[in-house]
Protein backbone atom coordinates (compact mmCIF):
# COMPACT_ATOMS: atom_id res chain seq x y z
CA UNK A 1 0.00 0.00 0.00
CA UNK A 2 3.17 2.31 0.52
CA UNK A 3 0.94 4.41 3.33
CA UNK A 4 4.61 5.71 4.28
CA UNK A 5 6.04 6.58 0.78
CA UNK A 6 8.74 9.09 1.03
CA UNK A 7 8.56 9.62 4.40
CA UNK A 8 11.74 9.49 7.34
CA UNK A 9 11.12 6.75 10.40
CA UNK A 10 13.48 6.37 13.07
CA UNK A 11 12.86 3.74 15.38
CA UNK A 12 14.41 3.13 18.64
CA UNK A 13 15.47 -0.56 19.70
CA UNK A 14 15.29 -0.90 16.37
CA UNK A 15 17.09 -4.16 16.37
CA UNK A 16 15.07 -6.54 18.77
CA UNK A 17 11.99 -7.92 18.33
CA UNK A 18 8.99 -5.64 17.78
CA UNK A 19 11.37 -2.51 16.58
CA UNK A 20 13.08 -4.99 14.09
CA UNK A 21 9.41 -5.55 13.06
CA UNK A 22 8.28 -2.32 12.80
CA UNK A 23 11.88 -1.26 11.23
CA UNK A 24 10.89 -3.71 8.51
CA UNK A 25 6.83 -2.97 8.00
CA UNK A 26 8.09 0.51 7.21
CA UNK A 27 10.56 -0.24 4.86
CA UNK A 28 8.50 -2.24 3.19
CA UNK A 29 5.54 0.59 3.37
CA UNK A 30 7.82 2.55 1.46
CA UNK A 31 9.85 5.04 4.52
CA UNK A 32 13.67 5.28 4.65
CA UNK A 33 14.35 3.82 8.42
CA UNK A 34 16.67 4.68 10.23
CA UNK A 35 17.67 2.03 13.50
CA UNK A 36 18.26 3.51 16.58
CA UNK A 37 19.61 0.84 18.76
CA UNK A 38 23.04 0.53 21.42
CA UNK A 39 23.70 -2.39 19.35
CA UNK A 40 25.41 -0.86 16.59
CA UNK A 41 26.67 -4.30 14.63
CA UNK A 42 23.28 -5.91 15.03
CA UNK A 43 21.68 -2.38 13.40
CA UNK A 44 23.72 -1.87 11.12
CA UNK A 45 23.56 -5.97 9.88
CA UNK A 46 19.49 -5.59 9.57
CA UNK A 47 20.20 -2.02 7.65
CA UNK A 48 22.57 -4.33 5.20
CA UNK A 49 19.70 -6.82 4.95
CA UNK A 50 17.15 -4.15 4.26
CA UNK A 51 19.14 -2.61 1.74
CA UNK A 52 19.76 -5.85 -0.10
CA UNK A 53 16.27 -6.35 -0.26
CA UNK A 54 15.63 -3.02 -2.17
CA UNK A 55 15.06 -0.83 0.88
CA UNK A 56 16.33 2.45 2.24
CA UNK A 57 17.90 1.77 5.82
CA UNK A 58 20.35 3.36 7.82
């Protein structure tokens, strides 16, 4: 549906669980993400994943 198109998220804890959900929904929606999370390797390996899937992720 793209209800997000061309819009900026940032999620916190966007690594575990429900953030990593909603991290993806979005992306897929059609927003550039951005992961918030004290994790930084974990974030930064679902931003890779994301962006290999077409997404925007940071």
């Amino acid at each position: 549906m793209k209800r997000v198109e061309g819009k900026v998220a940032a999620v916190t804890r966007g690594f575990h669980g429900i953030g990593a959900a909603a991290v993806t929904r979005l992306a897929e929606e059609g927003a550039s993400v951005a992961i918030l999370d004290c994790l930084d390797k974990e974030g930064e390996a679902l931003a890779r994943k994301l962006v290999a899937r077409g997404y925007t992720a940071h």
